[in-house]
N, C-alpha and C. Protein backbone atom coordinates (compact mmCIF):
# COMPACT_ATOMS: atom_id res chain seq x y z
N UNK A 1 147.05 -109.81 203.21
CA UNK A 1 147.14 -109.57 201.80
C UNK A 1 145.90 -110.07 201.07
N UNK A 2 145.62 -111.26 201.54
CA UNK A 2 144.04 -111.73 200.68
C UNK A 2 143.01 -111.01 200.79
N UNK A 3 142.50 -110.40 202.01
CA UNK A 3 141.91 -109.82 202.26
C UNK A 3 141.86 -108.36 201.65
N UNK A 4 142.83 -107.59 201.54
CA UNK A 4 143.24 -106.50 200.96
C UNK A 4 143.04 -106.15 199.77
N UNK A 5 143.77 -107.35 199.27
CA UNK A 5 144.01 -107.48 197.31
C UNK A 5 142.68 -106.99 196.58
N UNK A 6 142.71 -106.78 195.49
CA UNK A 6 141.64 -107.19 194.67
C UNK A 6 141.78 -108.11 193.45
N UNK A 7 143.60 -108.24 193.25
CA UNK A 7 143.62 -109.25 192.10
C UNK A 7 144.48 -109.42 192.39
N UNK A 8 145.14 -110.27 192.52
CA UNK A 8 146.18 -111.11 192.38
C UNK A 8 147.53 -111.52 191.37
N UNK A 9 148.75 -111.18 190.86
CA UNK A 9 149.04 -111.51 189.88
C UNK A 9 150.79 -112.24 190.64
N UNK A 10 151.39 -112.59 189.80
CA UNK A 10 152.60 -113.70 189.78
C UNK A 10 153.68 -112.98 188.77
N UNK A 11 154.16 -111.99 188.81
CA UNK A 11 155.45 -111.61 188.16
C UNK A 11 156.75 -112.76 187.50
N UNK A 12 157.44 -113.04 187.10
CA UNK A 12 158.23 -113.37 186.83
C UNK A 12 159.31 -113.37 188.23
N UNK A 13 159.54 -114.73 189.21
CA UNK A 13 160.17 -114.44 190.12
C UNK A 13 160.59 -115.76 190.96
N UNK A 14 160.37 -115.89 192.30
CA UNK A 14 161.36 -117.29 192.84
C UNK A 14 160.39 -117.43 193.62
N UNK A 15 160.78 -118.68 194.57
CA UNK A 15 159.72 -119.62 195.47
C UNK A 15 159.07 -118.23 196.47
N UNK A 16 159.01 -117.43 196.68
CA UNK A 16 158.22 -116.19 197.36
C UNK A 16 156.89 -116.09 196.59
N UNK A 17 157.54 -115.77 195.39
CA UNK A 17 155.98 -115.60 194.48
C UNK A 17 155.18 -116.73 193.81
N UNK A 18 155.78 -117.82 193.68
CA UNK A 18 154.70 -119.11 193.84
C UNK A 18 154.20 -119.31 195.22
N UNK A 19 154.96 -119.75 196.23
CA UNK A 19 154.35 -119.44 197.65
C UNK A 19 152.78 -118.47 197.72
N UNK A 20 153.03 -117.00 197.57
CA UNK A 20 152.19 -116.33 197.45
C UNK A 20 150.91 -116.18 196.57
N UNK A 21 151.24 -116.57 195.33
CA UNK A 21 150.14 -116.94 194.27
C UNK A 21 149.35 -118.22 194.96
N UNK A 22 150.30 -119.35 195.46
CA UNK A 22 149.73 -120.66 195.37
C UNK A 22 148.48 -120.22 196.68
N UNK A 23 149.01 -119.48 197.43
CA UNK A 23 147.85 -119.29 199.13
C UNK A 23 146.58 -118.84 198.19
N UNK A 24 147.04 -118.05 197.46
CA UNK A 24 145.63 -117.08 196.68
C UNK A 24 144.90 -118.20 196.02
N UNK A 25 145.72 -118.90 194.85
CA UNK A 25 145.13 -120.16 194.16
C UNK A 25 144.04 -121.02 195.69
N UNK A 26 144.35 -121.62 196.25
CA UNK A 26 144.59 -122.27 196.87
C UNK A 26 142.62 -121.75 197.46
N UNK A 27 143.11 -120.49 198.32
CA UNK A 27 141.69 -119.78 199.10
C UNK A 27 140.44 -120.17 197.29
N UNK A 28 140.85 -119.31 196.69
CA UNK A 28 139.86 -119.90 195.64
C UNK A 28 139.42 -120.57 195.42
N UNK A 29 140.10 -121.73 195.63
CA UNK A 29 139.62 -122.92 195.36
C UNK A 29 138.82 -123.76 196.12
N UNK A 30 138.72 -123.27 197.54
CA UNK A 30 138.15 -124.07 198.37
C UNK A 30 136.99 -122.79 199.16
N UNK A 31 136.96 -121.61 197.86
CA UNK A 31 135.75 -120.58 197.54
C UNK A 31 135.89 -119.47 199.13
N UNK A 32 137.08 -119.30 199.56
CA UNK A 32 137.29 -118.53 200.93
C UNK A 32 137.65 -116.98 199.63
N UNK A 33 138.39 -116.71 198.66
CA UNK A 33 138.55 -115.64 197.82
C UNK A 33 137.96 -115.89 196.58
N UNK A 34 137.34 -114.58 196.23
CA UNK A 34 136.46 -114.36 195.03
C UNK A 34 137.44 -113.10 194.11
N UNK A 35 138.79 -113.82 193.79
CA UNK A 35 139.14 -112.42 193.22
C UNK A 35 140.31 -112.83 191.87
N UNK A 36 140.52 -112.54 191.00
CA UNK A 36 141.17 -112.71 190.13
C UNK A 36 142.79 -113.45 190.56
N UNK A 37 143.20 -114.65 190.39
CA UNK A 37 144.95 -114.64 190.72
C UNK A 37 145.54 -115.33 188.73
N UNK A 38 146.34 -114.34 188.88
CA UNK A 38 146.88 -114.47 187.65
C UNK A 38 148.72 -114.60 187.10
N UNK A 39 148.97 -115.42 186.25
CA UNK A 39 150.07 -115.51 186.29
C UNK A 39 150.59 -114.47 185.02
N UNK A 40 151.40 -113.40 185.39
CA UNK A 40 152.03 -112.86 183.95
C UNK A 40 153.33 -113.79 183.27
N UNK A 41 152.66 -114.22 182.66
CA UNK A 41 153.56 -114.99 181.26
C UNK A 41 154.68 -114.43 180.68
N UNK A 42 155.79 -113.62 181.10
CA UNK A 42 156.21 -112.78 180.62
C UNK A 42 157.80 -113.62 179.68
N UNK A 43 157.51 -113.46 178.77
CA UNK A 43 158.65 -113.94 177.63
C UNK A 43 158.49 -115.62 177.74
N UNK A 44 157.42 -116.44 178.42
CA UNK A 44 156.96 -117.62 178.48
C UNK A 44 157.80 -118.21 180.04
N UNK A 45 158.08 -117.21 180.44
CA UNK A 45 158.66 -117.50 181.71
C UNK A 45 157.74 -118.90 182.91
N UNK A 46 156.63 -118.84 182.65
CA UNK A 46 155.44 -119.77 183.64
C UNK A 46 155.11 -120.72 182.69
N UNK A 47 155.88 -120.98 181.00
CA UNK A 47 155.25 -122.08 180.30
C UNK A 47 155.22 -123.55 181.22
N UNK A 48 156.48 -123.24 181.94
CA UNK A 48 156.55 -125.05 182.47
C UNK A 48 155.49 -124.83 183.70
N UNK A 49 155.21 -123.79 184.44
CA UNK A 49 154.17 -123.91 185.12
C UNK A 49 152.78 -124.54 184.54
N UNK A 50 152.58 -123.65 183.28
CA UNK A 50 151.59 -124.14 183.01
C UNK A 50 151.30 -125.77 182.84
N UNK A 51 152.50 -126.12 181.96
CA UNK A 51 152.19 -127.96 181.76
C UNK A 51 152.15 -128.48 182.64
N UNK A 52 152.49 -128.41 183.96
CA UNK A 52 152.64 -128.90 184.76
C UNK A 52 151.18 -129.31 185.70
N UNK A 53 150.37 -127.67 185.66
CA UNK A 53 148.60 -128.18 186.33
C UNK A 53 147.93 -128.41 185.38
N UNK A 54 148.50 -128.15 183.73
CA UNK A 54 147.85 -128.96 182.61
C UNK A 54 147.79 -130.22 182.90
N UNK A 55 149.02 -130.97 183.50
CA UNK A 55 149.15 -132.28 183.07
C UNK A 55 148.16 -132.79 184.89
N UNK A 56 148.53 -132.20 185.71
CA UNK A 56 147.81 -132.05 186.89
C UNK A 56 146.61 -132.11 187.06
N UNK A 57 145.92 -131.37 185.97
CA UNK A 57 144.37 -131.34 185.81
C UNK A 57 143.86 -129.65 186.69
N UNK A 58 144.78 -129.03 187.13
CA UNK A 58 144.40 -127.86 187.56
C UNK A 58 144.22 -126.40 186.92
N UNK A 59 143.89 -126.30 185.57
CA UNK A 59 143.93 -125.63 184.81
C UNK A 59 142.58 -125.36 184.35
């Protein structure tokens, strides 16, 4: 799938799709993928995600 993708995104969904986002996050970060991973925010569904690598420092 990393290889494949060209962007990455995070639907509104359960430990499958953090699992999956986090591998993508993850390759990025340690510069193995050069490609967009994104979370859709949908009705603020990922707000507590967000505070969470806010407060983490991963943001």
């Amino acid at each position: 799938m990393l290889e494949q993708g060209e962007l990455f995104i995070a639907l509104p969904g359960g430990l499958g799709i953090l699992e999956e986002i986090s591998e993508a996050i993850a390759a990025a970060r340690v510069g193995k993928l050069n490609k967009p991973c994104v979370f859709f925010n949908l009705n603020g569904y990922y707000d507590a995600m967000k505070a969470m690598l806010d407060t983490i420092g991963c943001s």
